[in-house]
N, C-alpha and C. Protein backbone atom coordinates (compact mmCIF):
# COMPACT_ATOMS: atom_id res chain seq x y z
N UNK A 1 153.32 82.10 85.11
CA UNK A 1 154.35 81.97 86.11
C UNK A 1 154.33 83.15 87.07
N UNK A 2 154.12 84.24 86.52
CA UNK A 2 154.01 85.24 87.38
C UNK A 2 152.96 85.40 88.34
N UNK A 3 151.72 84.71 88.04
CA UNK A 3 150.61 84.38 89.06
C UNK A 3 151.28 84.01 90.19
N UNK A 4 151.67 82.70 90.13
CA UNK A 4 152.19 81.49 91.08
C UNK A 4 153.00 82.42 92.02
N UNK A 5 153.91 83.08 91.22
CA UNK A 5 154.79 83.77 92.12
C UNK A 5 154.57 84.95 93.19
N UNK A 6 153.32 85.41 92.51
CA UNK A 6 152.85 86.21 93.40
C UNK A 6 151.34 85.59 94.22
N UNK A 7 151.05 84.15 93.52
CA UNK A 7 150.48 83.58 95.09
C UNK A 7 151.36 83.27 95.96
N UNK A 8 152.42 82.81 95.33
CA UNK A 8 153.68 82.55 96.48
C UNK A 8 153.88 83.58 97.67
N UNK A 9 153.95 84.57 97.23
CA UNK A 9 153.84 86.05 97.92
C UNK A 9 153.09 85.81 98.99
N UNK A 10 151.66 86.06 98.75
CA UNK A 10 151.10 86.03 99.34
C UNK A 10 150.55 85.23 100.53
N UNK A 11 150.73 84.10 99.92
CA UNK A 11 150.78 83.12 100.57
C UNK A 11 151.95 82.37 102.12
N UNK A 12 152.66 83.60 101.45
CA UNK A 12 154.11 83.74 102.34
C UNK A 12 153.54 84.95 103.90
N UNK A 13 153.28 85.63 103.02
CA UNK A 13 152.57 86.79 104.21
C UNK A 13 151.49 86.06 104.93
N UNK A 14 150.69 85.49 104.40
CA UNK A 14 149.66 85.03 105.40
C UNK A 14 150.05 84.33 106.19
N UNK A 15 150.82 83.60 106.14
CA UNK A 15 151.42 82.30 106.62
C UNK A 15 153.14 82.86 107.84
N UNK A 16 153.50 83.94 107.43
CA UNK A 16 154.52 84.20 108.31
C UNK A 16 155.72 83.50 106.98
N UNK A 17 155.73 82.88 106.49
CA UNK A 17 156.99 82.10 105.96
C UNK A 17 158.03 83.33 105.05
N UNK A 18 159.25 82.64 105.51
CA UNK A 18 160.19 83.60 104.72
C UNK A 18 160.66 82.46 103.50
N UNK A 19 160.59 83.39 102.37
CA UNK A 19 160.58 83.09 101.31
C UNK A 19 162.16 84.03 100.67
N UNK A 20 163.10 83.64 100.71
CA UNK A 20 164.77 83.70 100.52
C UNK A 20 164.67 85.41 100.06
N UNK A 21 163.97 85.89 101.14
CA UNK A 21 163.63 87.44 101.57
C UNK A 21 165.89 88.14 101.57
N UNK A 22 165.81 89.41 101.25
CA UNK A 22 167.20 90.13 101.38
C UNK A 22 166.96 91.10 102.38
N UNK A 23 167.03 92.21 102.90
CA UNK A 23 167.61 92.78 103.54
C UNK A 23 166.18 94.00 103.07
N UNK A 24 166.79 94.11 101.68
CA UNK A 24 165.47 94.89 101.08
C UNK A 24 163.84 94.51 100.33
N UNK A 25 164.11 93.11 100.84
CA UNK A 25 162.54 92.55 100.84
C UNK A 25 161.60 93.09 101.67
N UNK A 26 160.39 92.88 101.35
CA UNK A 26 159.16 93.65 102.32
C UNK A 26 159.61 93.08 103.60
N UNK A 27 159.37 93.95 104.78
CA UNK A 27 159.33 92.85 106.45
C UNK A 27 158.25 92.17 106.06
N UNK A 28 157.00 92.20 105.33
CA UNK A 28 155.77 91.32 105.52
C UNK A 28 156.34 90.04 105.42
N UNK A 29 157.14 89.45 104.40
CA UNK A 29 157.56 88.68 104.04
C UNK A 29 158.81 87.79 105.03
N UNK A 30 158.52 88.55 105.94
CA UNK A 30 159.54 87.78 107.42
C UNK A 30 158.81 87.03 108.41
N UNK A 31 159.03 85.78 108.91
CA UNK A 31 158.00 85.87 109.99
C UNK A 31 158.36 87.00 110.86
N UNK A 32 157.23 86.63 112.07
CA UNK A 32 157.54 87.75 113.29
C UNK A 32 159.27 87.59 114.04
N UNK A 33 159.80 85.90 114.54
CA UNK A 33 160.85 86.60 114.67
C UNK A 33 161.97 86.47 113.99
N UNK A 34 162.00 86.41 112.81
CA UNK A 34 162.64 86.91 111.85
C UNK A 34 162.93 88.67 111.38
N UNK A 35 161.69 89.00 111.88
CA UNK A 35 161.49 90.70 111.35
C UNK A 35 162.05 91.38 112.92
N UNK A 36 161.90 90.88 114.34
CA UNK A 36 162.59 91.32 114.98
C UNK A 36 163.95 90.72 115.01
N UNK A 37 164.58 90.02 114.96
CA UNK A 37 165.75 89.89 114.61
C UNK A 37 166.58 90.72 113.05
N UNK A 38 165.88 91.15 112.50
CA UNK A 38 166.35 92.24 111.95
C UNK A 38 166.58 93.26 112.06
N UNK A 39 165.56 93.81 112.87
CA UNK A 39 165.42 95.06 113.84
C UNK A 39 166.52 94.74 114.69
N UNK A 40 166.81 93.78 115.25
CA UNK A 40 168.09 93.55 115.98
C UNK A 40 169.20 93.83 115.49
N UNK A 41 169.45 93.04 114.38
CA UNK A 41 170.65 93.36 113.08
C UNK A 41 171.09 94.68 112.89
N UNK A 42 169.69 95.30 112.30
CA UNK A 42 170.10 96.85 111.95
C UNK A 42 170.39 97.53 113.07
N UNK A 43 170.16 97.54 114.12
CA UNK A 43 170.95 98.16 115.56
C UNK A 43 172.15 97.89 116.39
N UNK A 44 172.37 96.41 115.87
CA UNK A 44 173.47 95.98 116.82
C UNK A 44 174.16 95.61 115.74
N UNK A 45 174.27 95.08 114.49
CA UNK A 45 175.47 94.14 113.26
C UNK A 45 175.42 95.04 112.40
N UNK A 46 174.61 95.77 112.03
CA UNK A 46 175.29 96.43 110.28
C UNK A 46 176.05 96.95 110.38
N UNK A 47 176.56 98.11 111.46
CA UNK A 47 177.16 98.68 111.75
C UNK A 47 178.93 98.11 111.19
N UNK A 48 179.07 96.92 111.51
CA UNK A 48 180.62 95.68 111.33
C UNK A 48 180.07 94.97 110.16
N UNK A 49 178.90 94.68 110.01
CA UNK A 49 178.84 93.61 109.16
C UNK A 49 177.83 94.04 107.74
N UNK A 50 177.59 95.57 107.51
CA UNK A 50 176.99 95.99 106.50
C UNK A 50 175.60 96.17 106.40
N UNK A 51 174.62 97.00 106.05
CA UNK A 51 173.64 97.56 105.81
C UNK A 51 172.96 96.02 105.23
N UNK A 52 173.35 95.35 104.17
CA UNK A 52 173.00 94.40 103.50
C UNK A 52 173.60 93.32 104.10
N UNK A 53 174.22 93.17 104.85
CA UNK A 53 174.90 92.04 105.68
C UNK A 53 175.82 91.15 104.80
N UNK A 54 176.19 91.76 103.91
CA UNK A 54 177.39 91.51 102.53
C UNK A 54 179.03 91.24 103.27
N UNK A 55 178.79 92.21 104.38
CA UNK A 55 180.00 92.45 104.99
C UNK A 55 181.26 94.20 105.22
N UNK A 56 181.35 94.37 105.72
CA UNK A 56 181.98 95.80 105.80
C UNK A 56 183.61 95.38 106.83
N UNK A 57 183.25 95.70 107.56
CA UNK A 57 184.64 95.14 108.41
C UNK A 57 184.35 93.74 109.21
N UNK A 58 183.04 93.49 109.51
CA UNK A 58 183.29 91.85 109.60
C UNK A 58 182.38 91.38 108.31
N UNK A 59 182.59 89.75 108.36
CA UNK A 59 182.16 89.22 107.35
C UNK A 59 181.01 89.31 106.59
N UNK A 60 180.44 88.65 105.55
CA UNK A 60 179.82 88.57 104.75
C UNK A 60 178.70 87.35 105.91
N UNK A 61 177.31 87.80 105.78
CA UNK A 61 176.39 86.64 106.87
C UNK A 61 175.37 86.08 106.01
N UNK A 62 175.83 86.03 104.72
CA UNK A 62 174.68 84.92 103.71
C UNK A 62 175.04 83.97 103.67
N UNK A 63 174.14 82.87 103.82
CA UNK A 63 174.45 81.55 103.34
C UNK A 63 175.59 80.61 104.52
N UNK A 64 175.16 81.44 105.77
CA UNK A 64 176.05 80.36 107.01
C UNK A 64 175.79 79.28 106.93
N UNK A 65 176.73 78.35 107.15
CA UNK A 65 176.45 77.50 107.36
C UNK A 65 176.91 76.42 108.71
N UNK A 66 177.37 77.62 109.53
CA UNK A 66 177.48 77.34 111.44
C UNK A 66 176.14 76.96 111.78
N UNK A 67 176.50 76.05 112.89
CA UNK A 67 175.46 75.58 113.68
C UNK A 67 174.81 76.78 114.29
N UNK A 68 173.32 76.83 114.98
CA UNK A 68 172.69 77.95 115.94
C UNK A 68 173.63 77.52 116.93
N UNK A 69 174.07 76.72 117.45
CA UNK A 69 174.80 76.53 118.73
C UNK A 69 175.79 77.88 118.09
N UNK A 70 176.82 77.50 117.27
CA UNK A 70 178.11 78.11 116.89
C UNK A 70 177.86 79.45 116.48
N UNK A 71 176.52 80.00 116.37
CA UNK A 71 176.97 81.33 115.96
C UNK A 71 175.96 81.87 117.46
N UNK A 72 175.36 81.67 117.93
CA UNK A 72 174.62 81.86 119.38
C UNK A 72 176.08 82.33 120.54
N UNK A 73 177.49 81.38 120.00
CA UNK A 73 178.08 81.43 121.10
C UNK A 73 179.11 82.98 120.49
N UNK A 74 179.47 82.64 119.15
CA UNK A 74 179.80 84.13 118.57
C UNK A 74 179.24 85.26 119.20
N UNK A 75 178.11 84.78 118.77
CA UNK A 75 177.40 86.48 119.36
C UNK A 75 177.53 86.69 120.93
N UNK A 76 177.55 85.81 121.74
CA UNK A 76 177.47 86.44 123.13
C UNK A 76 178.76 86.41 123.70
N UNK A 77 179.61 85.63 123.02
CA UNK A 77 181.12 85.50 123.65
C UNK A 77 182.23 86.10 122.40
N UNK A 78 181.72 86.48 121.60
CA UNK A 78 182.50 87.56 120.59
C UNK A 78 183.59 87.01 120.35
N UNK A 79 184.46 87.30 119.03
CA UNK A 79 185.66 86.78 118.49
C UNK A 79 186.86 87.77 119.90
N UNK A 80 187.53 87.12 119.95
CA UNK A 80 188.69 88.09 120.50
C UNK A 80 189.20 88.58 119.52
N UNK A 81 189.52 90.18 119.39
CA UNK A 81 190.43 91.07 118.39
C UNK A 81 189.74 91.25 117.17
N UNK A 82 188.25 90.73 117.19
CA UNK A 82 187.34 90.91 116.07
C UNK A 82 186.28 91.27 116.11
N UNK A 83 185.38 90.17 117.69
CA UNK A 83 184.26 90.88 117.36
C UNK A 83 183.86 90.79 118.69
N UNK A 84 183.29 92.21 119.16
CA UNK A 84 182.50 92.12 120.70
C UNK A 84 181.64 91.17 121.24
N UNK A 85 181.76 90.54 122.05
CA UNK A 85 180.61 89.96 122.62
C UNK A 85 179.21 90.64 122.87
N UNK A 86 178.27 89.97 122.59
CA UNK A 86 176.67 90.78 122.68
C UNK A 86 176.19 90.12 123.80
N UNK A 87 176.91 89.21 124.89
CA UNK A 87 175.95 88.75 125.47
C UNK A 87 175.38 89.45 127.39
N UNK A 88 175.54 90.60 126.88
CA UNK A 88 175.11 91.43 128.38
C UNK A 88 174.05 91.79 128.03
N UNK A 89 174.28 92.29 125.82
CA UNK A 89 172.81 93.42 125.70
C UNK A 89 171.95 92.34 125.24
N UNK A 90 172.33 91.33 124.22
CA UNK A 90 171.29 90.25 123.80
C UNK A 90 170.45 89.38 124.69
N UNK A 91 169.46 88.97 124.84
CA UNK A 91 168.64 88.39 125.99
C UNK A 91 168.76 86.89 124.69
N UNK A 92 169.16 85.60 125.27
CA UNK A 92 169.04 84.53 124.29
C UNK A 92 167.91 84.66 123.26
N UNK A 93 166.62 85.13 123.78
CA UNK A 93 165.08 85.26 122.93
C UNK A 93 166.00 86.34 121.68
N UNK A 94 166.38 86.77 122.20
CA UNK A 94 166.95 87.69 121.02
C UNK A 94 167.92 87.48 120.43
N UNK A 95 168.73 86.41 120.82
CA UNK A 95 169.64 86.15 120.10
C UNK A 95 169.26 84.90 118.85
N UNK A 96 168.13 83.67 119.48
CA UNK A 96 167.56 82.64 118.80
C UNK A 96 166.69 84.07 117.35
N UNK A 97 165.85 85.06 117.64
CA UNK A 97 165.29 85.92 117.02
C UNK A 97 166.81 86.54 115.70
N UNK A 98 167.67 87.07 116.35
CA UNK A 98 168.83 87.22 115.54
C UNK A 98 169.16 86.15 113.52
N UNK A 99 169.34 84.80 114.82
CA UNK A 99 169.79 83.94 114.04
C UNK A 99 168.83 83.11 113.27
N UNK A 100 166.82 83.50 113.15
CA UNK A 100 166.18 82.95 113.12
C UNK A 100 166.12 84.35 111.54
N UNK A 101 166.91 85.45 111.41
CA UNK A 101 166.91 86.64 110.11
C UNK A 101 167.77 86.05 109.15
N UNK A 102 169.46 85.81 109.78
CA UNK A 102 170.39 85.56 109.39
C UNK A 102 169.87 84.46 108.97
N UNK A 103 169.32 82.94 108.84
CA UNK A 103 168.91 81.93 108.28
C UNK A 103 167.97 82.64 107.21
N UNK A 104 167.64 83.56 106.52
CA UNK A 104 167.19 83.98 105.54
C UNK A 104 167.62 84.59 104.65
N UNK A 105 168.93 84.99 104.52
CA UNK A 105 169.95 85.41 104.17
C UNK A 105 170.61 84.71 103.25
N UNK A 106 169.85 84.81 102.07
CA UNK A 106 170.46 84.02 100.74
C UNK A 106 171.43 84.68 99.89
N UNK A 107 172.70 84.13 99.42
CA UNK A 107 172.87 85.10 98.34
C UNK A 107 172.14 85.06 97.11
């Protein structure tokens, strides 16, 4: 079993596929924009939403289950009294990249 799992691995890296990767999984194991949308994360969300994206002063971001429409519009038009809008610094490519990490985000 432990073979499999680590052809799985591998097989994940060659291929780009994210395989229910955390926060502290290898980046290999991200596709490409998955791994920049993390790089996104850790600069613009951990900060509110935790190092591990567990949650700190905003929520917990495992296991959404909002539409990309519904959290695309979060991010650029922000909660009022909760959460800033990102959509001056986010370029959409970066925001689809964002929400393309957060869909990997298992608990």
């Amino acid at each position: 079993m432990k073979k499999f799992h680590r052809a799985l691995e591998i097989g994940s890296i060659v291929f780009g596929i994210a395989v229910a990767p955390d926060l502290e999984a290898s980046p290999l194991l991200l596709g490409n924009e998955a791994r920049r949308g993390q790089n996104l994360f850790e600069r613009n969300c951990a900060h509110c939403h935790g190092e591990d994206a567990r949650g700190d002063e905003g929520p917990d971001l495992h296991n959404l289950k909002k539409s990309d429409a519904r959290i695309t519009k979060v991010v650029t038009q922000g909660i009022k009294g909760e959460m800033p809008a990102f959509g001056t610094k986010l370029t959409g490519d970066d925001v689809k990249a964002l929400i393309a990490f957060l869909r990997t985000l298992k608990q």
